[in-house]
C-alpha atoms as a PDB file:
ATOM      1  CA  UNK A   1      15.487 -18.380  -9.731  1.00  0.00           C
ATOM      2  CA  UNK A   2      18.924 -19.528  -8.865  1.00  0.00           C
ATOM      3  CA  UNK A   3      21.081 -19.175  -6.393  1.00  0.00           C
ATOM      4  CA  UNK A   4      23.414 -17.069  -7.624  1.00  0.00           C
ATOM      5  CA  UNK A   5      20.170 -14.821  -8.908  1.00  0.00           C
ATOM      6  CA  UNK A   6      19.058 -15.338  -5.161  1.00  0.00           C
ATOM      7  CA  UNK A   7      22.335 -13.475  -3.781  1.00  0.00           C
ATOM      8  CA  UNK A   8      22.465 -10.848  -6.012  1.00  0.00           C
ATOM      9  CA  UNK A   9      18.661 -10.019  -5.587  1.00  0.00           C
ATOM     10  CA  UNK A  10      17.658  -7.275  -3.009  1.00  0.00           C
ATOM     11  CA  UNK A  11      14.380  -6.276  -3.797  1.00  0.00           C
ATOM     12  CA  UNK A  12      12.536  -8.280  -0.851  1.00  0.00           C
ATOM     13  CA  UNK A  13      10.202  -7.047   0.282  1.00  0.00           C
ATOM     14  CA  UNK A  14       8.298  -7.982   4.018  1.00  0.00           C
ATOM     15  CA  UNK A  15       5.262  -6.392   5.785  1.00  0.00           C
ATOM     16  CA  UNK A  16       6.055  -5.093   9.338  1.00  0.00           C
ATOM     17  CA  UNK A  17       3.974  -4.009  12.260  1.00  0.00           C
ATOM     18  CA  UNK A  18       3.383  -1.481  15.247  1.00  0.00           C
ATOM     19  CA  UNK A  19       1.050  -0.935  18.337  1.00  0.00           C
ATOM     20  CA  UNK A  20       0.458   2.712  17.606  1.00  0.00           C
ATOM     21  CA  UNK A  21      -2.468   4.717  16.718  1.00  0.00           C
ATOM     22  CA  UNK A  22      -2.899   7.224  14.174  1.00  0.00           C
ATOM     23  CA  UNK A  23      -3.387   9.642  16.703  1.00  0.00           C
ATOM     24  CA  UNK A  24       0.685   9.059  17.971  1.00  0.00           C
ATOM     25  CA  UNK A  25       1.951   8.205  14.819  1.00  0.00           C
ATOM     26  CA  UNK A  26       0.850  12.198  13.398  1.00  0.00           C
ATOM     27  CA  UNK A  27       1.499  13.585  16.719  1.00  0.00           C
ATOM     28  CA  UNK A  28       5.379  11.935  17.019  1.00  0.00           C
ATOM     29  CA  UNK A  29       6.333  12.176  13.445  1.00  0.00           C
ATOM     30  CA  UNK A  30       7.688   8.679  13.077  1.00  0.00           C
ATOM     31  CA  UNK A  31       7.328   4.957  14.301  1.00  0.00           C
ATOM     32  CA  UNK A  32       8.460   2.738  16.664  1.00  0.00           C
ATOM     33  CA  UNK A  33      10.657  -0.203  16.224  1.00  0.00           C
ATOM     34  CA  UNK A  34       8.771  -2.117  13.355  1.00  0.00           C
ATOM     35  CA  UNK A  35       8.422  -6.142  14.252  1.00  0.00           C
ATOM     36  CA  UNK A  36       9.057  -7.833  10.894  1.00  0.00           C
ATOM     37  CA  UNK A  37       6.769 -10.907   9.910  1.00  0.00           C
ATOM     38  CA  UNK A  38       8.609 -13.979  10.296  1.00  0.00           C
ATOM     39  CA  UNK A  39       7.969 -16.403   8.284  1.00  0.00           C
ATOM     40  CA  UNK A  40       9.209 -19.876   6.391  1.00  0.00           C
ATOM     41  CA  UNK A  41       9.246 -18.858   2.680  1.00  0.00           C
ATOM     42  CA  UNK A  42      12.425 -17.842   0.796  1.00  0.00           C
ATOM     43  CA  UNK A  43      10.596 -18.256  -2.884  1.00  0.00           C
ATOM     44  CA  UNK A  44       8.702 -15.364  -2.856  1.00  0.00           C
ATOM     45  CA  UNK A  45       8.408 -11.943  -0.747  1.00  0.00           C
ATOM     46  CA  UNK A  46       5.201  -9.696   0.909  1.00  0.00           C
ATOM     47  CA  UNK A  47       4.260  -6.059   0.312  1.00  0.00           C
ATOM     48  CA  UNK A  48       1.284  -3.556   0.358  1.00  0.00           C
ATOM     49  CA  UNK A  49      -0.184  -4.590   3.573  1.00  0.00           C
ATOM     50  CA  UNK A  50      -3.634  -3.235   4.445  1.00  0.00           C
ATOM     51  CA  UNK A  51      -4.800  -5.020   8.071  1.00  0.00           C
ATOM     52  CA  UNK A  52      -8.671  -6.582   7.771  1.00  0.00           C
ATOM     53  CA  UNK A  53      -8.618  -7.695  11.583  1.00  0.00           C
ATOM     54  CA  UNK A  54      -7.060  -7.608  14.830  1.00  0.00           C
ATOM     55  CA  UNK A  55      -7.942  -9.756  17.996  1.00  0.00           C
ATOM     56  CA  UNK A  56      -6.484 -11.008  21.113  1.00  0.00           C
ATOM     57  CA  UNK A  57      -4.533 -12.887  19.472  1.00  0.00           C
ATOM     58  CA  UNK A  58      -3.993 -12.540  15.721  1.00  0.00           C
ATOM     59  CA  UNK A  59      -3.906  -9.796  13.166  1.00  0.00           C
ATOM     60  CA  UNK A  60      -5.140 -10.498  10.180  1.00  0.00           C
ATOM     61  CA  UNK A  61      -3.475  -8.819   6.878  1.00  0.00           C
ATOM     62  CA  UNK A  62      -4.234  -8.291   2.672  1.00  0.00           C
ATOM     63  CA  UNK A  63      -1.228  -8.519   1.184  1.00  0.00           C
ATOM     64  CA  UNK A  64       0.320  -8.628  -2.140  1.00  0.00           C
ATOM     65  CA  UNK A  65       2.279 -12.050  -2.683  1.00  0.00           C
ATOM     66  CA  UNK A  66       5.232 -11.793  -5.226  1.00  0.00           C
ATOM     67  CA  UNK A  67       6.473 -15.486  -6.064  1.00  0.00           C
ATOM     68  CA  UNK A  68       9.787 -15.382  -7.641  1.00  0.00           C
ATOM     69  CA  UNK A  69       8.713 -18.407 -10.108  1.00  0.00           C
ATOM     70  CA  UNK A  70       6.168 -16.284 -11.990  1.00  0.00           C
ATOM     71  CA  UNK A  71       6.811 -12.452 -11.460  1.00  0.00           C
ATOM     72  CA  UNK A  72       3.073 -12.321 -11.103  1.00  0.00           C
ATOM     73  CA  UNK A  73       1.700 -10.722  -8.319  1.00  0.00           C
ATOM     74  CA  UNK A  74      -1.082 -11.961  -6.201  1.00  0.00           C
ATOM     75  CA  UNK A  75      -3.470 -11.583  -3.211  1.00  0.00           C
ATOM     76  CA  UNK A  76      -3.505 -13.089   0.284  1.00  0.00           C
ATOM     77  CA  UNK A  77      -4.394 -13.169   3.057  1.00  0.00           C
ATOM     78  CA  UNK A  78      -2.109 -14.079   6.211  1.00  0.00           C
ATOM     79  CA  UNK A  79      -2.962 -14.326   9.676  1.00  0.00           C
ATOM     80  CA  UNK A  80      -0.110 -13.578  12.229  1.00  0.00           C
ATOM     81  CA  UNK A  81       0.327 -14.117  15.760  1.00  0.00           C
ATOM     82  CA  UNK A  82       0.188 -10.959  17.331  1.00  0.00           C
ATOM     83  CA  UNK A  83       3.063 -11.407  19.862  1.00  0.00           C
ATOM     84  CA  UNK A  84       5.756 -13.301  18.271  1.00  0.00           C
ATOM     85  CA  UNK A  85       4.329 -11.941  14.600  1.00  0.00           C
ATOM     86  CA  UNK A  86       4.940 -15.330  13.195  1.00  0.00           C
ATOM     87  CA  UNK A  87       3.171 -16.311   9.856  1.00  0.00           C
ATOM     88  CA  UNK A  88      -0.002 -18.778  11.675  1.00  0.00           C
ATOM     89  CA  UNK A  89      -1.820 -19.486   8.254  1.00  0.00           C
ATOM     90  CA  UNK A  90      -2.244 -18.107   4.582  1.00  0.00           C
ATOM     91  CA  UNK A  91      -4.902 -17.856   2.115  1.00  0.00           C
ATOM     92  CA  UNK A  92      -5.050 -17.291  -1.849  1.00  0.00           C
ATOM     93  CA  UNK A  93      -7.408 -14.208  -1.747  1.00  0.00           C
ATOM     94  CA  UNK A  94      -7.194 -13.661  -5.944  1.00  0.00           C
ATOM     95  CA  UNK A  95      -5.225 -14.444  -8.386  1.00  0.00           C
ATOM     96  CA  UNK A  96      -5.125 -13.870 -12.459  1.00  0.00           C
ATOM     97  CA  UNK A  97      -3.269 -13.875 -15.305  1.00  0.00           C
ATOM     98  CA  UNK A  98      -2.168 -10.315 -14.926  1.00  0.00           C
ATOM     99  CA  UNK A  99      -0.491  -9.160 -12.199  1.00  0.00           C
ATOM    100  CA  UNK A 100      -2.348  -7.638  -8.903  1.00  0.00           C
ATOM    101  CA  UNK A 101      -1.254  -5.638  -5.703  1.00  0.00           C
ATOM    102  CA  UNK A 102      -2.368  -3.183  -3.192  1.00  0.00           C
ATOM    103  CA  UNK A 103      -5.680  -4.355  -1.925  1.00  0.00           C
ATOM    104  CA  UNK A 104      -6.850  -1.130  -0.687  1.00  0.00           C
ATOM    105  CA  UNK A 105      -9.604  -1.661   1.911  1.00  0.00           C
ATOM    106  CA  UNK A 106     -13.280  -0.048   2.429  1.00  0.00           C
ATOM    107  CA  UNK A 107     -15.597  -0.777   4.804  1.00  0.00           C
ATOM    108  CA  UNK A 108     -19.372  -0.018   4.076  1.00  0.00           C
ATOM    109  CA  UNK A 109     -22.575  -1.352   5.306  1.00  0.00           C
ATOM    110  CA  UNK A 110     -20.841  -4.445   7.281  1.00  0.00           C
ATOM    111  CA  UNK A 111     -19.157  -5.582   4.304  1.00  0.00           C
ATOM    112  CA  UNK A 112     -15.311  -5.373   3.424  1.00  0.00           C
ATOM    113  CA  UNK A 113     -14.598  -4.820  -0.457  1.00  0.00           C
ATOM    114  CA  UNK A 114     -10.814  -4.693  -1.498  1.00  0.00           C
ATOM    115  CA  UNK A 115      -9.904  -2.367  -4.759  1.00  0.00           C
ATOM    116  CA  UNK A 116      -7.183  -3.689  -5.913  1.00  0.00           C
ATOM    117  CA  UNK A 117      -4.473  -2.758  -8.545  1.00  0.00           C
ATOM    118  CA  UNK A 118      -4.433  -4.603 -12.156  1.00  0.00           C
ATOM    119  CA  UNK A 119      -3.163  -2.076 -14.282  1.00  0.00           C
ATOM    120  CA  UNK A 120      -3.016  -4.842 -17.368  1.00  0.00           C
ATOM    121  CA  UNK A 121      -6.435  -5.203 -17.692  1.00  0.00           C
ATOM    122  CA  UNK A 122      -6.848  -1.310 -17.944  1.00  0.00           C
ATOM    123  CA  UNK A 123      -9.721  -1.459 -15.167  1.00  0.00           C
ATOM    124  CA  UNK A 124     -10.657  -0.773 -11.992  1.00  0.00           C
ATOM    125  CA  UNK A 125     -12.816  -3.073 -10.145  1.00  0.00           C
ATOM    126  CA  UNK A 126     -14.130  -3.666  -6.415  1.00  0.00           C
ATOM    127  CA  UNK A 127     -14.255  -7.330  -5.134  1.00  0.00           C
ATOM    128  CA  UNK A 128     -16.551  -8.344  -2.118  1.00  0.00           C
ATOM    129  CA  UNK A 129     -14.245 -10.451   0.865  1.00  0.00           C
ATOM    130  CA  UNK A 130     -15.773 -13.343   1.645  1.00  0.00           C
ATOM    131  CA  UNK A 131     -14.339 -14.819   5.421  1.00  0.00           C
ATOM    132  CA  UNK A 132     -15.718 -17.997   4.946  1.00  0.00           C
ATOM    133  CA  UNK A 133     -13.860 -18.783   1.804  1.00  0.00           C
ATOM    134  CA  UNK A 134     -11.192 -16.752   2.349  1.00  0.00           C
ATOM    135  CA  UNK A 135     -11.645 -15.162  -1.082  1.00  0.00           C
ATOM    136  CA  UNK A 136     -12.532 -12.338  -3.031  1.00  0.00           C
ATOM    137  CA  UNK A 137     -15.570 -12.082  -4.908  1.00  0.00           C
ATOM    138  CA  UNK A 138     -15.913 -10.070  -8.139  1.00  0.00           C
ATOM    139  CA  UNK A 139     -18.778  -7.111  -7.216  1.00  0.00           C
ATOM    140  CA  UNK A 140     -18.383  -4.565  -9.710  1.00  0.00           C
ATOM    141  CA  UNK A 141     -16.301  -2.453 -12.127  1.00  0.00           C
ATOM    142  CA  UNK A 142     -16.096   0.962 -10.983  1.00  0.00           C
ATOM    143  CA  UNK A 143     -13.732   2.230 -13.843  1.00  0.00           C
ATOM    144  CA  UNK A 144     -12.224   1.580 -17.303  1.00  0.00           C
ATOM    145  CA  UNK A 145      -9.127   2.705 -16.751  1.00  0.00           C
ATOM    146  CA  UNK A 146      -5.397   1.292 -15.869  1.00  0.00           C
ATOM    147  CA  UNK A 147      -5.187   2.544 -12.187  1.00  0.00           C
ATOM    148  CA  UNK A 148      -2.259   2.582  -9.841  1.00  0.00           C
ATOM    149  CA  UNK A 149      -2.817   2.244  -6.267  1.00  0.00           C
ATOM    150  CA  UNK A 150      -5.888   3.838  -6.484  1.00  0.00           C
ATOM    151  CA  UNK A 151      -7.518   4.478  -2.845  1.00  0.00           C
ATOM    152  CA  UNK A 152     -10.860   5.606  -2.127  1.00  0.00           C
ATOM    153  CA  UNK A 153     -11.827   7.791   1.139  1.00  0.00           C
ATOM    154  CA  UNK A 154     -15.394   8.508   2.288  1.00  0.00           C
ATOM    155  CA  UNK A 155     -14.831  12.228   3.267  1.00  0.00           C
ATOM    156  CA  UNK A 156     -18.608  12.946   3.887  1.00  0.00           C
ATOM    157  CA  UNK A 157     -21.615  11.102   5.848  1.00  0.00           C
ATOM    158  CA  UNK A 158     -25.596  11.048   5.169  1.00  0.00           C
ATOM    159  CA  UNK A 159     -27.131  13.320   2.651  1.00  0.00           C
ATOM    160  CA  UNK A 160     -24.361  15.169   1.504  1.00  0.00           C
ATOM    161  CA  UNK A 161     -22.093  12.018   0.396  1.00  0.00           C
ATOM    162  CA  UNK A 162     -19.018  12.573  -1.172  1.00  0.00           C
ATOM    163  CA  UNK A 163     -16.086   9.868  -2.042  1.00  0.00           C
ATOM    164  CA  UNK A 164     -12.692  10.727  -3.074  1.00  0.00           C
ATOM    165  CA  UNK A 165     -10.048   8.687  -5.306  1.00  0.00           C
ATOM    166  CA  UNK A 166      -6.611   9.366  -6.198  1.00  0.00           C
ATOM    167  CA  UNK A 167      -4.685   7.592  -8.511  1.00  0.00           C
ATOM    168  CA  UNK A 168      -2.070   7.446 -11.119  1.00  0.00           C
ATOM    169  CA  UNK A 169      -2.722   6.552 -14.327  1.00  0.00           C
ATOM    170  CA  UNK A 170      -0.437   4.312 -16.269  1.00  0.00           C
ATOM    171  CA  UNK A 171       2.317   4.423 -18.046  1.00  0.00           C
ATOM    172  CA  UNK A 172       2.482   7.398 -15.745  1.00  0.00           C
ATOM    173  CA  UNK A 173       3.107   5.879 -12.427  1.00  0.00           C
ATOM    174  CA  UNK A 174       5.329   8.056  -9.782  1.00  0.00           C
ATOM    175  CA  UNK A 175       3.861  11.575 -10.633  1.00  0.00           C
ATOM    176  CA  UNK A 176       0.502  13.358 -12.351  1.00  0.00           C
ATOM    177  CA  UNK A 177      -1.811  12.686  -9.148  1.00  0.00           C
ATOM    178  CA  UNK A 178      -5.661  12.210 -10.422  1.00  0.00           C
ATOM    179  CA  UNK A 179      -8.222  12.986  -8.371  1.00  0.00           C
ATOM    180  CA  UNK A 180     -12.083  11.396  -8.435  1.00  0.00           C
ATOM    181  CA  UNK A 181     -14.939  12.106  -7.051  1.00  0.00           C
ATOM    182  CA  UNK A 182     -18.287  10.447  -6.755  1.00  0.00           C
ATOM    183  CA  UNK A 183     -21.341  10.312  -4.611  1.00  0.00           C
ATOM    184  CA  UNK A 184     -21.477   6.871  -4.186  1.00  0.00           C
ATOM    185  CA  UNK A 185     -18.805   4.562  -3.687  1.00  0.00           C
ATOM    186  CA  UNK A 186     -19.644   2.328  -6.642  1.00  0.00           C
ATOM    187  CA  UNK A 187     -21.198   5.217  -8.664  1.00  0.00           C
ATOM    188  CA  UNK A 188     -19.502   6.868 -11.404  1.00  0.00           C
ATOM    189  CA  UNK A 189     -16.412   8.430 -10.713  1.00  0.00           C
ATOM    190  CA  UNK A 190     -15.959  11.788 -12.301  1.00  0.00           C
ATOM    191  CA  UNK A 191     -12.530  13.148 -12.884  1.00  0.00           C
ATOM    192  CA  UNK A 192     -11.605  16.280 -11.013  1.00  0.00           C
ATOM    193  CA  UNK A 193     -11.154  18.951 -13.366  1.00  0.00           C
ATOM    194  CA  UNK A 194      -8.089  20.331 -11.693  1.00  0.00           C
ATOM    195  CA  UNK A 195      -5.953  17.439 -11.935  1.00  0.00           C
ATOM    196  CA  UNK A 196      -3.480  16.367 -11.477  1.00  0.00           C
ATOM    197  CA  UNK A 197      -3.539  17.903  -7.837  1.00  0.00           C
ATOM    198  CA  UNK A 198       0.704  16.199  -7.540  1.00  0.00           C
ATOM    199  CA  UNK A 199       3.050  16.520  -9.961  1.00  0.00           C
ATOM    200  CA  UNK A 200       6.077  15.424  -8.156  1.00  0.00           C
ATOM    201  CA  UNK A 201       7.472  12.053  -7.901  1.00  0.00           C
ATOM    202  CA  UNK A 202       7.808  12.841  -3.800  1.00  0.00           C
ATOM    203  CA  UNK A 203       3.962  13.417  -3.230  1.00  0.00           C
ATOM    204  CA  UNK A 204       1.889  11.710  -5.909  1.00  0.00           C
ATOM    205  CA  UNK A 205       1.532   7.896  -5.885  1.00  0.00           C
ATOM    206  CA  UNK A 206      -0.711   6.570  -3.106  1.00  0.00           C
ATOM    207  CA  UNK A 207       1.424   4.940  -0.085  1.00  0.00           C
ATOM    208  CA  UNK A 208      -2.465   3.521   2.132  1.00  0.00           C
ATOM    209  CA  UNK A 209      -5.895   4.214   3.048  1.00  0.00           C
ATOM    210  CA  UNK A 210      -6.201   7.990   3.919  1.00  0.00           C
ATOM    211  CA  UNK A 211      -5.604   8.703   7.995  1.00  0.00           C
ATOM    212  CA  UNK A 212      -7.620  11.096   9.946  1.00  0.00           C
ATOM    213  CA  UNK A 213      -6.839  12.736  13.368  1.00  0.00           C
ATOM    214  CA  UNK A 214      -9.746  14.524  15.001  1.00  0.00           C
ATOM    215  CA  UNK A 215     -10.833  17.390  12.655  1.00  0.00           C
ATOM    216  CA  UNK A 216      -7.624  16.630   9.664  1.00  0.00           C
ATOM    217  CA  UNK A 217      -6.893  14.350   6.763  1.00  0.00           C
ATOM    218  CA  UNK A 218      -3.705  13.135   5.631  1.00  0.00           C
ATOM    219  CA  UNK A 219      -2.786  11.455   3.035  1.00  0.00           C
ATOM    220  CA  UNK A 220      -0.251   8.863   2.569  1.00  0.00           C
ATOM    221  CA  UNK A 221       2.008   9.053  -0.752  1.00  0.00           C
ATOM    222  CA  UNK A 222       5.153   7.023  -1.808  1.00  0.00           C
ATOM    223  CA  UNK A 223       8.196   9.418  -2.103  1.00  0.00           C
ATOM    224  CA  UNK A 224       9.632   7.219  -5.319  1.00  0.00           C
ATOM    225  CA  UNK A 225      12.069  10.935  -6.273  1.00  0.00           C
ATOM    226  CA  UNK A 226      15.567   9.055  -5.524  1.00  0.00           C
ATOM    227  CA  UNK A 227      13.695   5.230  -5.862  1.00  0.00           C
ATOM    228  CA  UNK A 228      11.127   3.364  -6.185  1.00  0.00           C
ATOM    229  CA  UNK A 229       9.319   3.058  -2.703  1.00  0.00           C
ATOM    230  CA  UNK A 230      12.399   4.995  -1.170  1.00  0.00           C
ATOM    231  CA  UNK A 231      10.349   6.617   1.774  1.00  0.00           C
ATOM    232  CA  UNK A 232       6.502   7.933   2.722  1.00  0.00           C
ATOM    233  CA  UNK A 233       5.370  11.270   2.652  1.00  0.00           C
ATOM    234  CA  UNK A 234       2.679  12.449   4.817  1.00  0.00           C
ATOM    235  CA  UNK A 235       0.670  14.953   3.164  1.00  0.00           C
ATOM    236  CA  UNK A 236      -1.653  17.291   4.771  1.00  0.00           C
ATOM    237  CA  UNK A 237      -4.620  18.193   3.298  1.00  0.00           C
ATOM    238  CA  UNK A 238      -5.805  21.795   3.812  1.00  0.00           C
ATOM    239  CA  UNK A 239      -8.988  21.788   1.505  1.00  0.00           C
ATOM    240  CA  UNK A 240     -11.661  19.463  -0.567  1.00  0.00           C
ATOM    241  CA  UNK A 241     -13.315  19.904  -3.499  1.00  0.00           C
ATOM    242  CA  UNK A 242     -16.634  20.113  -2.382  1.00  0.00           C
ATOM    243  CA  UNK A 243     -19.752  21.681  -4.517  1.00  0.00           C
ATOM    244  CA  UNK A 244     -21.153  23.493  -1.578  1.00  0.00           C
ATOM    245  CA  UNK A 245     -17.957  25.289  -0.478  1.00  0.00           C
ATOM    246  CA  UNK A 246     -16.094  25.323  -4.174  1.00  0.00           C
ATOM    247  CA  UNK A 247     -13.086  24.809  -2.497  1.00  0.00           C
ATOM    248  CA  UNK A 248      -9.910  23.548  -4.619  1.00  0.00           C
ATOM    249  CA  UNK A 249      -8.080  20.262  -3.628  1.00  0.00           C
ATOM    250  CA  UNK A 250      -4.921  21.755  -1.424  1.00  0.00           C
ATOM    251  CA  UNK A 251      -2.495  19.533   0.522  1.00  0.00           C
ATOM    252  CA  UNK A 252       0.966  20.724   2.142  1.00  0.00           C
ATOM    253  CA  UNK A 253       3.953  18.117   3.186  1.00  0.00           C
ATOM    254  CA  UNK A 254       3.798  17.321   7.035  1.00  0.00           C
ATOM    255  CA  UNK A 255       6.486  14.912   7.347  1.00  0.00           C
ATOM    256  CA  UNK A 256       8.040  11.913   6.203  1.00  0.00           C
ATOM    257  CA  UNK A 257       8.400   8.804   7.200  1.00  0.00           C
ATOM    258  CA  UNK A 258      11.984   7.185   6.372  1.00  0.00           C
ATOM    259  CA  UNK A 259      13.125   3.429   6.553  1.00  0.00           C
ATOM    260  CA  UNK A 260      13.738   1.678   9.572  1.00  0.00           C
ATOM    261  CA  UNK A 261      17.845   0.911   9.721  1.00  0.00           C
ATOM    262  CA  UNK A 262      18.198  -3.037   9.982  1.00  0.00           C
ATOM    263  CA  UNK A 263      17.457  -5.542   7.136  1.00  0.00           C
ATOM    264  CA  UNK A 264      14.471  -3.806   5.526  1.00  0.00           C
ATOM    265  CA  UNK A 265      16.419  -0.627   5.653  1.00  0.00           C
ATOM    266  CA  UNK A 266      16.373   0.171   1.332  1.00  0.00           C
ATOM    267  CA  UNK A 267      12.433   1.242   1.247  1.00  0.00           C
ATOM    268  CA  UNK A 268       9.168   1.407   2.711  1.00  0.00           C
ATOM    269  CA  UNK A 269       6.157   2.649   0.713  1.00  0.00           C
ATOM    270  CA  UNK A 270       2.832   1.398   2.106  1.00  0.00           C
ATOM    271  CA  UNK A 271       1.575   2.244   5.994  1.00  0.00           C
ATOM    272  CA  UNK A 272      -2.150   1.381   7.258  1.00  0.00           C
ATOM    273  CA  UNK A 273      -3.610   1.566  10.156  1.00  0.00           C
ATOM    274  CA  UNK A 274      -6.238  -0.822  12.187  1.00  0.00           C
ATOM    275  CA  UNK A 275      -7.762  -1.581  15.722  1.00  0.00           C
ATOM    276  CA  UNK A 276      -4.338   0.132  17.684  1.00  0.00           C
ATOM    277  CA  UNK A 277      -1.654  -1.326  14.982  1.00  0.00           C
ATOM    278  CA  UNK A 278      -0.023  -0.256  12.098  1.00  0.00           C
ATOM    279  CA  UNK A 279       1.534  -2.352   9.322  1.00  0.00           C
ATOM    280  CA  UNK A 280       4.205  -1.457   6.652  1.00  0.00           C
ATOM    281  CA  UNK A 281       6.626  -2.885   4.380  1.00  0.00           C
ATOM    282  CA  UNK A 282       9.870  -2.600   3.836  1.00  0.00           C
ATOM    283  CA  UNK A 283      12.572  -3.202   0.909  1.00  0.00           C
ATOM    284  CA  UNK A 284      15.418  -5.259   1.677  1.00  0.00           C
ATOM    285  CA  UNK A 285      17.771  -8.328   0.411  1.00  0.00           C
ATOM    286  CA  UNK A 286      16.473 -11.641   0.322  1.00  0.00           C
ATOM    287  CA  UNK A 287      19.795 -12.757   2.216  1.00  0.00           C
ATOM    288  CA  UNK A 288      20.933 -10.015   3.779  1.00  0.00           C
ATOM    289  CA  UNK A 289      23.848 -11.263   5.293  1.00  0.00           C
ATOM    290  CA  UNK A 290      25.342 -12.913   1.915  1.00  0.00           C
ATOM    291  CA  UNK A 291      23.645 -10.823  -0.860  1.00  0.00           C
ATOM    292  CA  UNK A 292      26.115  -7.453  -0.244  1.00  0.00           C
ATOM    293  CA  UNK A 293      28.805  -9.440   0.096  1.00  0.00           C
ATOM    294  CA  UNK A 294      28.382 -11.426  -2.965  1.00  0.00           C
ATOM    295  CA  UNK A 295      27.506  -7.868  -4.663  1.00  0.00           C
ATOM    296  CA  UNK A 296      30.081  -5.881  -2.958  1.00  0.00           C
ATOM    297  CA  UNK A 297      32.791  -8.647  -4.059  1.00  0.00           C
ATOM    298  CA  UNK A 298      31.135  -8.670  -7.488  1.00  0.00           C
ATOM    299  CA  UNK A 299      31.666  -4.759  -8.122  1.00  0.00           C
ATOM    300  CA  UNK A 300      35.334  -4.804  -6.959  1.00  0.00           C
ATOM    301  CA  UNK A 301      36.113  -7.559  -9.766  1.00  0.00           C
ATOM    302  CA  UNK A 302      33.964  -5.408 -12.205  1.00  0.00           C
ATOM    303  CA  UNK A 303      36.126  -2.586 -11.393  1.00  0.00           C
ATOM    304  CA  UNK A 304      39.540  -4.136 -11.536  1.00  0.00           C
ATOM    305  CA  UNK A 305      38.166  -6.340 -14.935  1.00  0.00           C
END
């Protein structure tokens, strides 16, 4: 990429975080100031955070990694310091010919697996994270088909098991909501026969792992009506789909979360939440002091030419 290609590009993205629990974050309705990731690289940008690890003094984050060279998107891992949030160390996760993002994260039976998105390959596949190597292991294919941002809840415990996913299925990315259910969380996934539960391009495409506060669910979904990754809408969910009760799959809009003003201040569409932090990303220019300038200065002389 140029220079010239550099000024005129804005969409940067950068992962951003918060000491807040899920808890204030439902009860307040919005965030506090977001501290950006700082770090060296101006060749490539981070999004679709989803936080493996906090400790005294580092929190450690799966990330998508978006080099400018390639237009290929791969996974990493980065470990920031968690007061100055300066970039300490990264780590190639995964990465393949086709391009991969959101590494969604479950937890089961003292293992992490990651469920990431590579819509190219038309599958859906879980990968076992191995700290030593700092890499992802293949573990199993849970679906043949080309998922987007698919994210998998555990919404029941012991005997009566029940796991939940909700994707989009391409071409059809920003609305037609799927839902999946299965009894084990690398069983067979059966296909809800109501969907798809969202229709709208303000509710549909997952935006992070599921949040729950006390008794209630919510679920996080990109609001892409006026843009791509333009804001976050927090959607309640009022019923499941379980067997026992034969309830339908209901949700109702709570709130929405909005971008931060300040540099990252075009989008946000991916929050997560971890050990008293939450991390997010946000859409922004890649020099934000020079790239509306040059942009502003190049739309006048389009104008007047």
């Amino acid at each position: 990429m140029t220079f010239k290609q550099k000024l005129s590009y804005c969409e940067n993205w950068n992962i951003g975080f918060v000491q807040y629990s899920p808890e204030e974050f439902v009860n307040n309705k919005s965030l506090l100031e977001i501290k950006w990731l700082q770090h060296p690289y101006k060749d490539r940008w981070f999004a679709d955070p989803f936080i493996y690890k906090v400790s005294a003094s580092e929190i450690i984050v799966f990330v998508e990694e978006y080099p400018f060279e390639t237009n290929i998107g791969r996974l990493v891992e980065l470990v920031v310091d968690r007061k100055s949030f300066r970039l300490i160390n990264r780590y190639l996760l995964l990465e393949q010919e086709s391009h991969l993002s959101y590494p969604s994260i479950v937890r089961k039976d003292n293992n992490v697996y990651v469920f990431p998105e590579n819509v190219a390959t038309g599958q859906f596949s879980a990968y076992l994270y191995d700290e030593k190597s700092h890499s992802l292991l293949f573990y199993k294919n849970i679906i043949k088909e080309p998922l987007a941002d698919a994210t998998i809840v555990q919404i029941a415990e012991g005997m009566e098991n029940l796991y939940l996913m909700t994707a989009l299925k391409s071409p059809d990315v920003y609305k037609n909501l799927n839902l999946y259910f299965s009894k084990e969380l690398f069983g067979d996934y059966s296909l809800y026969q109501q969907s798809p539960v969202s229709t709208s391009s303000e509710y549909s495409r997952p935006a992070g792992n599921w949040i729950k506060v006390k008794e209630s669910w919510y679920r996080p979904a990109q609001d892409c009506s006026k843009r791509y990754g333009g804001g976050i809408s927090i959607m309640r969910v009022l019923s499941f789909p379980t067997k026992q009760q034969n309830e339908e799959y209901k949700e109702e809009l709570a709130f929405k979360l909005e971008p931060q003003k300040g540099r990252y201040g075009f989008g946000i569409h991916t929050i997560n939440f971890c050990d008293g932090f939450c991390v997010v990303d946000g859409y922004g220019w890649l020099y934000p002091t020079l790239g509306p300038l040059y942009n502003k200065v190049r739309n006048i002389w389009n104008r007047n030419y």
